[in-house]
Protein backbone atom coordinates (compact mmCIF):
# COMPACT_ATOMS: atom_id res chain seq x y z
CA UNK A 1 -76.53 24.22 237.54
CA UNK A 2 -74.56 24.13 241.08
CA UNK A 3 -71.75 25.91 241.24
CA UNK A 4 -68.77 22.56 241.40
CA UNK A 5 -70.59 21.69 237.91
CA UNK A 6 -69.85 25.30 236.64
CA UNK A 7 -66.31 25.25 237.77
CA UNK A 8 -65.56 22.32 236.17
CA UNK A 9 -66.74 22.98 233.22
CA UNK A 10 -64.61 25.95 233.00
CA UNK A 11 -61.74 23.84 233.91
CA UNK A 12 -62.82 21.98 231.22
CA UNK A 13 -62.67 24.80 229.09
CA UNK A 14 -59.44 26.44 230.40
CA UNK A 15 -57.80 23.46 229.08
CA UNK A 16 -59.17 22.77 225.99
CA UNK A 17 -58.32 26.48 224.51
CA UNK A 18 -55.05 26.33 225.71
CA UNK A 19 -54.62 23.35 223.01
CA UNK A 20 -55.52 26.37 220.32
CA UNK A 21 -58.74 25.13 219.05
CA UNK A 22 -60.69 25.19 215.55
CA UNK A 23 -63.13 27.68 215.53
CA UNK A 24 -65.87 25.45 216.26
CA UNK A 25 -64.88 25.00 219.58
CA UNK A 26 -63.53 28.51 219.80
CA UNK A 27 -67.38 29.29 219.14
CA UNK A 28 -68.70 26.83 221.50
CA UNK A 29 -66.29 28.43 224.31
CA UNK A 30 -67.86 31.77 223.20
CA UNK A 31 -71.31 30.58 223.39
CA UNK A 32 -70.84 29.00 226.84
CA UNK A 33 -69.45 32.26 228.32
CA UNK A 34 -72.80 33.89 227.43
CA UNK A 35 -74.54 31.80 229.13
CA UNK A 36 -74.00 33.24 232.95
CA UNK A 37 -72.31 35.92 234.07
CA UNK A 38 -71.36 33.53 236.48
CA UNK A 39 -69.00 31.24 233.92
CA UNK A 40 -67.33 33.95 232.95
CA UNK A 41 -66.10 34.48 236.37
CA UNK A 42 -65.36 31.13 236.80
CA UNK A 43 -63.21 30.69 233.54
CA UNK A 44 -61.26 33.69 235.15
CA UNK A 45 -60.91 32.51 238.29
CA UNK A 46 -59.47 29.26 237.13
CA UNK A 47 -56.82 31.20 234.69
CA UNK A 48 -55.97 33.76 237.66
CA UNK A 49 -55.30 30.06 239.50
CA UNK A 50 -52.60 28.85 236.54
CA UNK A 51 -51.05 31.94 236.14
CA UNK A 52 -52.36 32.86 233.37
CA UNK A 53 -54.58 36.45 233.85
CA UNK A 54 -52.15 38.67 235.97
CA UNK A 55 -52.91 41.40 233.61
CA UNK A 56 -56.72 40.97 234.29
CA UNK A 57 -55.30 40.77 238.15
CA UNK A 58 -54.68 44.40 237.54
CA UNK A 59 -58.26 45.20 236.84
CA UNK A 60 -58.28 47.06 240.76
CA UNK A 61 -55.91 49.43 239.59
CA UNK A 62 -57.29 49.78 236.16
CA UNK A 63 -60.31 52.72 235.19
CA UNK A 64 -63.69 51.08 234.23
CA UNK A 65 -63.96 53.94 231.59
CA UNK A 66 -60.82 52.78 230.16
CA UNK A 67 -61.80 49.05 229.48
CA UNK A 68 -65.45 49.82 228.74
CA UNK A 69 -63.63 52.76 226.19
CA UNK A 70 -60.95 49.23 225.23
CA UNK A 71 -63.97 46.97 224.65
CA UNK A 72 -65.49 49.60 222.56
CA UNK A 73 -62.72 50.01 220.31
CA UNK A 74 -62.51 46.12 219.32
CA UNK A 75 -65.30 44.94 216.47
CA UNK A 76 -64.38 40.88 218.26
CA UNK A 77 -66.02 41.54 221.03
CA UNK A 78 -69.24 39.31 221.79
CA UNK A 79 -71.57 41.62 224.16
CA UNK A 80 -72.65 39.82 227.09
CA UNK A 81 -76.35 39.41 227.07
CA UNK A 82 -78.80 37.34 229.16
CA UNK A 83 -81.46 37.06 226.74
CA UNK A 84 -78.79 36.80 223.40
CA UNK A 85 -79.15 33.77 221.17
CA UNK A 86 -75.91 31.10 222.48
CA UNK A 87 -75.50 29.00 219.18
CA UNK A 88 -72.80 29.48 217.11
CA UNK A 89 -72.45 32.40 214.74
CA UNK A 90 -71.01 32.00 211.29
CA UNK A 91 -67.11 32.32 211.15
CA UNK A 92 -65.14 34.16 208.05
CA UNK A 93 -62.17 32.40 207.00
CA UNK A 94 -60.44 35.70 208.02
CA UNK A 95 -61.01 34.85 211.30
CA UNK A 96 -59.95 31.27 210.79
CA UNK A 97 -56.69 32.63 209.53
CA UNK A 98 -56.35 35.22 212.63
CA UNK A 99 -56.44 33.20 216.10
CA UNK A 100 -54.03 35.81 217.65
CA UNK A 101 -56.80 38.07 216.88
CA UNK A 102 -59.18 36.12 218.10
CA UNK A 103 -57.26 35.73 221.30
CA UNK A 104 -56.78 39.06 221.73
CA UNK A 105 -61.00 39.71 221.35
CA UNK A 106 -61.40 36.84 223.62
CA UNK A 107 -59.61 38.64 226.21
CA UNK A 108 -61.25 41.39 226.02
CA UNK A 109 -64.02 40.21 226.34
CA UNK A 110 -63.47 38.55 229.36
CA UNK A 111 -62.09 42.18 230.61
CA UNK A 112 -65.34 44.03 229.34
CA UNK A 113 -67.13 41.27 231.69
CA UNK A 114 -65.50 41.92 234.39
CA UNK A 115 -66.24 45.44 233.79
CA UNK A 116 -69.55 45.08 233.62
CA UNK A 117 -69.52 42.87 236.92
CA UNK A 118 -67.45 45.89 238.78
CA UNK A 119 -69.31 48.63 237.40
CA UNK A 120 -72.75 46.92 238.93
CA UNK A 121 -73.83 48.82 242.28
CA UNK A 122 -71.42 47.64 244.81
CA UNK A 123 -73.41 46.06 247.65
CA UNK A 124 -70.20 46.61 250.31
CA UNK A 125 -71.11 48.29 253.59
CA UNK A 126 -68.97 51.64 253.68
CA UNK A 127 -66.25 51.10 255.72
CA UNK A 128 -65.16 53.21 259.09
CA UNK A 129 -62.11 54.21 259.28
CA UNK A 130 -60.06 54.61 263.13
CA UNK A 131 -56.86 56.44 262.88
CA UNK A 132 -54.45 57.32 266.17
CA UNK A 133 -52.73 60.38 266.40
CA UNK A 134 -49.45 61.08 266.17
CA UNK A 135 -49.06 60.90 269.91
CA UNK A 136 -51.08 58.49 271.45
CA UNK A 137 -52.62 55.25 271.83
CA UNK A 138 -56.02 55.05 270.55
CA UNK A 139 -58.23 52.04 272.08
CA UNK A 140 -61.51 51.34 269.68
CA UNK A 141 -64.36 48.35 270.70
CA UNK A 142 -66.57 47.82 268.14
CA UNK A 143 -70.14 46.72 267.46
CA UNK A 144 -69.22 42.91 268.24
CA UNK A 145 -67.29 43.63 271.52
CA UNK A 146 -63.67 43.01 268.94
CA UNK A 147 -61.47 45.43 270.68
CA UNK A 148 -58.48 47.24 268.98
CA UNK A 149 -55.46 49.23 270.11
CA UNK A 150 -53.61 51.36 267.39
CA UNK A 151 -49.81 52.50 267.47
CA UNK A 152 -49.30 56.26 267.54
CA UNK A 153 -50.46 57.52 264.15
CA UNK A 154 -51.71 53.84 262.88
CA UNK A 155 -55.09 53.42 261.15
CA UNK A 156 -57.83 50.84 260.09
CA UNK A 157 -60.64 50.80 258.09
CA UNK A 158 -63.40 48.35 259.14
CA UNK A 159 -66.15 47.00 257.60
CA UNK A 160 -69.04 44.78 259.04
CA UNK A 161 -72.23 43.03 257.41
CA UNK A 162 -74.48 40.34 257.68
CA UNK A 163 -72.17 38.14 256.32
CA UNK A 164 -68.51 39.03 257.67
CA UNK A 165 -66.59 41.42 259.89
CA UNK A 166 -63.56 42.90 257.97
CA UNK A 167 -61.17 45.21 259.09
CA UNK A 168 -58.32 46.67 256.78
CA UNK A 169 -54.72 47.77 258.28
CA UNK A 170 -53.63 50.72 256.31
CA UNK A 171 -50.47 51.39 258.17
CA UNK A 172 -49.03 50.90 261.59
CA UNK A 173 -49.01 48.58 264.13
CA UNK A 174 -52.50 46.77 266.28
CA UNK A 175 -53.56 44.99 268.75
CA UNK A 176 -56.97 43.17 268.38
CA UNK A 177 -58.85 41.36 271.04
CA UNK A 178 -61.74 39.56 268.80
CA UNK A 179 -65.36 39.45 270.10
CA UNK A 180 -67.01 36.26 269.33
CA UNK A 181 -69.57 35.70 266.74
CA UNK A 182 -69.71 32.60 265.44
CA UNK A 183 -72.33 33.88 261.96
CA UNK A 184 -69.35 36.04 261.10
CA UNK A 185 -66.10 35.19 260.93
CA UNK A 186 -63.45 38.00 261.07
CA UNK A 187 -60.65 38.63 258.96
CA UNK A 188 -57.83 41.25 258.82
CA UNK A 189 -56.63 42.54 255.59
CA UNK A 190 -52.94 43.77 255.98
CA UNK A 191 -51.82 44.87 252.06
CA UNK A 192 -52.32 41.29 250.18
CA UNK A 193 -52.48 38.92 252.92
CA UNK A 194 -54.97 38.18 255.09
CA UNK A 195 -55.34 37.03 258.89
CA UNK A 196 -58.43 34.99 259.79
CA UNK A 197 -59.01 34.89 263.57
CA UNK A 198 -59.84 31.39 264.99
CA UNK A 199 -60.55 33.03 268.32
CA UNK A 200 -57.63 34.75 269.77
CA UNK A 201 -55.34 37.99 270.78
CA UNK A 202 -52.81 38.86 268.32
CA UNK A 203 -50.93 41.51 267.16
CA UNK A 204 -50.37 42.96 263.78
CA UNK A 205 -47.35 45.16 262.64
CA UNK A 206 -47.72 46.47 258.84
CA UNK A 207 -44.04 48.17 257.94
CA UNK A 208 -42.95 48.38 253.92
CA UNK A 209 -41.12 45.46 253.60
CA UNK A 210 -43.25 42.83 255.36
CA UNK A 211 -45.73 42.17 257.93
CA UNK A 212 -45.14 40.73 261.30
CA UNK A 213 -48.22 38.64 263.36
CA UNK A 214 -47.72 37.97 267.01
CA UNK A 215 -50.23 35.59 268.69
CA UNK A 216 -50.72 36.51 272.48
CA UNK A 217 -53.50 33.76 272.96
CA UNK A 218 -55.78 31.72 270.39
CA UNK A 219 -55.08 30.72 266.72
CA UNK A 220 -54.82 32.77 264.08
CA UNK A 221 -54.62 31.84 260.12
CA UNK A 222 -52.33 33.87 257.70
CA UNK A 223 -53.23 33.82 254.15
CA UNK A 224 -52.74 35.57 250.55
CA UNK A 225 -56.11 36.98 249.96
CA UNK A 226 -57.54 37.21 246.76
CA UNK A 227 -57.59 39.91 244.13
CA UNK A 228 -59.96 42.25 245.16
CA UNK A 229 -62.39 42.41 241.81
CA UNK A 230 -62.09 38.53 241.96
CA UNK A 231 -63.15 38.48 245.75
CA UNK A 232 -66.11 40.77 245.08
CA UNK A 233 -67.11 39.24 241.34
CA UNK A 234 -67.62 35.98 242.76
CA UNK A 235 -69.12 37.60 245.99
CA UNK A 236 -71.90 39.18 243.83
CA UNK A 237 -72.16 35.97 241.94
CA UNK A 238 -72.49 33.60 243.93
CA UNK A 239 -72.96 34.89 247.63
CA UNK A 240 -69.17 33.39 248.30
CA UNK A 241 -65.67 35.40 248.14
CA UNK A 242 -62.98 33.77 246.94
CA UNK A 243 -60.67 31.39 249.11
CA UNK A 244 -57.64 32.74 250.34
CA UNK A 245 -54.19 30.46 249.86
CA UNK A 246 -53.27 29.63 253.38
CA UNK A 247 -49.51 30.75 254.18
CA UNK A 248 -49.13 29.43 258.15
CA UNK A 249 -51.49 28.83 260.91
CA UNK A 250 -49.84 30.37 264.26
CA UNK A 251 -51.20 29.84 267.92
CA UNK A 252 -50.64 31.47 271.29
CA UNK A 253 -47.08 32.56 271.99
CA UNK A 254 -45.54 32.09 267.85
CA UNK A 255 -44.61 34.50 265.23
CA UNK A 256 -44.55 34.79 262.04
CA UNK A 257 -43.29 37.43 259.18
CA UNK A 258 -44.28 37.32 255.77
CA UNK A 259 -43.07 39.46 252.64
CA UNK A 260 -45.48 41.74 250.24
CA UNK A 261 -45.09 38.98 247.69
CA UNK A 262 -47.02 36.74 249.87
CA UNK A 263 -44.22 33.93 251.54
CA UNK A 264 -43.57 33.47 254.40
CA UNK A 265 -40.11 34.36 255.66
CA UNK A 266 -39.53 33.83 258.79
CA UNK A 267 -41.33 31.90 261.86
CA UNK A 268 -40.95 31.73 265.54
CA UNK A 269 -41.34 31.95 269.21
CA UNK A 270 -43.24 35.54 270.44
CA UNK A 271 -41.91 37.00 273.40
CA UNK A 272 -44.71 38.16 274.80
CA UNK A 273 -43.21 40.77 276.47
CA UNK A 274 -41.70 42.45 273.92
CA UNK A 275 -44.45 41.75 271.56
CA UNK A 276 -46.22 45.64 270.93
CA UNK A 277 -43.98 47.66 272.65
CA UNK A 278 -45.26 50.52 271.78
CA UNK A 279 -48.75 49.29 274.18
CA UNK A 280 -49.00 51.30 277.86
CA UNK A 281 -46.87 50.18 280.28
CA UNK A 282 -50.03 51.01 282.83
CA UNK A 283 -53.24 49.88 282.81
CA UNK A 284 -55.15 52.92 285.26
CA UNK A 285 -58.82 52.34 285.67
CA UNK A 286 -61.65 54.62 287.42
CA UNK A 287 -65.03 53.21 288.18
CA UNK A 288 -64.55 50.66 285.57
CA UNK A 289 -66.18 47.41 285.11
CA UNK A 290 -64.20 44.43 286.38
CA UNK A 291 -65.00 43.09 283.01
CA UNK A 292 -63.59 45.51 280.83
CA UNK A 293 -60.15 46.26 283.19
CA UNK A 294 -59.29 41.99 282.82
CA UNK A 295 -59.82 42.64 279.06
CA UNK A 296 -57.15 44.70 278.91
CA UNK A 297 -54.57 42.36 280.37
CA UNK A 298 -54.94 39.88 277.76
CA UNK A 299 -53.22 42.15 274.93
CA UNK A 300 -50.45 41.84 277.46
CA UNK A 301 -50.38 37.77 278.69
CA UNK A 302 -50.73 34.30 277.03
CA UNK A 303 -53.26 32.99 279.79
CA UNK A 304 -56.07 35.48 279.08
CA UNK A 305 -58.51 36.63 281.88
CA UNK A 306 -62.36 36.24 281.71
CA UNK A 307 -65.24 37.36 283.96
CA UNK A 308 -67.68 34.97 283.72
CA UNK A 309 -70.27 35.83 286.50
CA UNK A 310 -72.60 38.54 285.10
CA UNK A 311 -72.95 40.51 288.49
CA UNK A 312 -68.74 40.42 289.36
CA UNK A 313 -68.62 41.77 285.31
CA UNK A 314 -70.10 44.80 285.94
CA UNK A 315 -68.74 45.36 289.34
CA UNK A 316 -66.44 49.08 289.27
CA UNK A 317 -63.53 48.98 290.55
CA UNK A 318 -60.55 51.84 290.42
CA UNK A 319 -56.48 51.42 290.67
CA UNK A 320 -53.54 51.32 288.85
CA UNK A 321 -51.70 48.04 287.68
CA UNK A 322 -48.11 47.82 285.69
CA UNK A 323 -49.81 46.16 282.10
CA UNK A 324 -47.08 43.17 281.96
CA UNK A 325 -47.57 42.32 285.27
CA UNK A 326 -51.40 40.49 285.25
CA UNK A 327 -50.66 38.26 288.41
CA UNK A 328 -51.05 41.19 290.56
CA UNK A 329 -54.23 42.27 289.09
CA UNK A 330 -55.08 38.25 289.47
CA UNK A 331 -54.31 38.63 292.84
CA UNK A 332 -56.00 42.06 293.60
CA UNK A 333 -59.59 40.85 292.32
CA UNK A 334 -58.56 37.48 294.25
CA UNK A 335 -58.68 39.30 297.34
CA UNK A 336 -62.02 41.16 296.78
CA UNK A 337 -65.36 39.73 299.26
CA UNK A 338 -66.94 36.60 297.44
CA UNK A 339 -64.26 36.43 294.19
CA UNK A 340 -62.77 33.40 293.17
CA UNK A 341 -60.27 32.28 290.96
CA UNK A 342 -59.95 29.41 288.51
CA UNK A 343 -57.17 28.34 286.86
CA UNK A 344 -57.24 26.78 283.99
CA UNK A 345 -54.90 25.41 281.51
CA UNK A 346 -55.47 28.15 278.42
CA UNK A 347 -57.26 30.83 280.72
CA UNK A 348 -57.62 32.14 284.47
CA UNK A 349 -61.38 32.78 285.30
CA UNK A 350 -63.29 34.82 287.32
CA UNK A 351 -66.27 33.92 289.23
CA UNK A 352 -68.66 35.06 292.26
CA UNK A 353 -71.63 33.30 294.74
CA UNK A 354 -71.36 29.36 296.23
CA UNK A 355 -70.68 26.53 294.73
CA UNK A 356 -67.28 28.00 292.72
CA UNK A 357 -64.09 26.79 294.03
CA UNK A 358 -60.79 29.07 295.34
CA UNK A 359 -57.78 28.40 293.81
């Protein structure tokens, strides 16, 4: 059965025992959640969608010894077995006469799933965590060329498989420059929303109240990301996390702030230059690559600065530039043998040898 079919049916389901069924169908509903692990987390992802499971949307602050110890305490609860008969089981007319106690094993159940889904060996990559120190700057690139700059005594925790490149802000402030990889889109987790990068610069300020994303350059797409067991039941499941509710898509040069509780409170114009204050206000380089010095303009302007011939990239080069300031680094490497500049309307280029025109 594909996986639209299954979440209908639950729909299906959600609706018809909120209508307080006989116990035939009560069984039937029972019987179909044995079926698959995978309807189970369906049903609950539809309930979690109404509103109706925010107590199971504590489940990744709850123990797994304390529900498996809560499903063990109630005689209602159906175990979950593959290879268990579905049909329905005889009902005593005490049950008939108890559906609050039926509810209340029902839900239960559905928690003792969950635990069981949790409790499987998790298949996450461990995570690396960056911190700055209480003093300084602390510049990170990572496996996929995505480059990061953390405020004085800010950290991150990343995390990168075959399927996705996540990276956590714990606390702080950052400044990410993403490396392109189409396979694996990246996403930034920043306390329950989430910021999914559509190719871009952008900045990322964590404080207790709210959060605050600047776009420098690119797109950038703010969402409230899923419960956590949710995200990683259906993850196991079915190969898929679950979709975050979009809050505001930003671009180059726009703001946006949006409270803990997931809406968005305030949107606006970035000033670019006094967006991530807290960044160098120098850029010195010693024997560097050309490449890697224009990189570290673009935290700083909304026309970003690429290298695009192979052998200017990895030319070294050595000076000191003011970090706001990228038209006289434009102008430096413009004056170099053999470099040329191109302007174009999102980005300024770099490029080397005949045939490239000087702008």
């Amino acid at each position: 059965m594909n996986d639209r079919r299954i979440t209908e049916e639950a729909a299906g389901w959600y609706l018809d025992m909120r209508e307080n069924p006989g116990a035939p169908v009560r069984e039937q509903f029972l019987a179909w959640l044995r079926r698959s692990p995978q309807h189970v987390a369906e049903y609950l992802a539809i309930a979690r969608l109404h509103g109706d499971m925010r107590a199971v949307a504590a489940l990744d602050r709850a123990s797994l010894d304390e529900l498996r110890a809560l499903a063990a305490t109630e005689p209602s609860v159906v175990p979950l077995r593959r290879d268990q008969e579905t049909g329905p089981r005889e009902v005593s007319a005490r049950q008939r006469r108890r559906p609050g106690r039926w509810a209340a094993a029902a839900s239960v159940l559905l928690l003792a799933a969950m635990a069981w889904f949790l409790g499987r060996p998790s298949v996450d990559t461990p995570g690396i965590r960056y911190a700055a120190t209480a003093d300084g700057v602390r510049t990170v690139t990572l496996v996929d060329d995505t480059r990061i700059q953390l405020s004085p005594g800010s950290i991150v925790d990343v995390r990168f498989d075959g399927r996705s490149r996540r990276i956590e802000l714990v606390s702080g402030d950052a400044s990410f420059d993403v490396g392109r990889d189409a396979t694996r889109p990246l996403k930034v987790d920043v306390g329950g929303q989430r910021i999914e990068d559509i190719g871009t610069v952008f900045n990322v300020s964590r404080r207790a109240g709210d959060i605050e994303v600047s776009v420098i350059s690119g797109r950038v797409a703010i969402s409230n990301a899923p419960a956590p067991w949710l995200d990683r039941a259906r993850l196991r499941l079915t190969g898929r996390g679950w979709p975050a509710e979009r809050i505001a898509e930003i671009g180059g040069g726009e703001t946006a702030r949006v409270s803990t509780d997931g809406r968005l409170v305030g949107r606006g114009k970035a000033d670019v230059a006094t967006v991530a204050t807290w960044l160098p206000t120098e850029i010195h380089f010693h024997d560097t690559p050309v490449a890697d010095v224009a990189r570290r303009f673009n935290a700083y302007t909304a026309t970003p600065l690429s290298v695009d011939d192979p052998v200017l990239a990895e030319k070294r080069i050595s000076g000191a530039f003011h970090a706001r300031d990228p038209e006289a680094f434009v102008s430096y490497l413009g004056s170099l043998p053999d470099v040329h500049v191109v302007r174009e309307p999102k980005r300024i280029r770099f490029t080397s040898g005949r045939g490239s025109r000087r702008l």
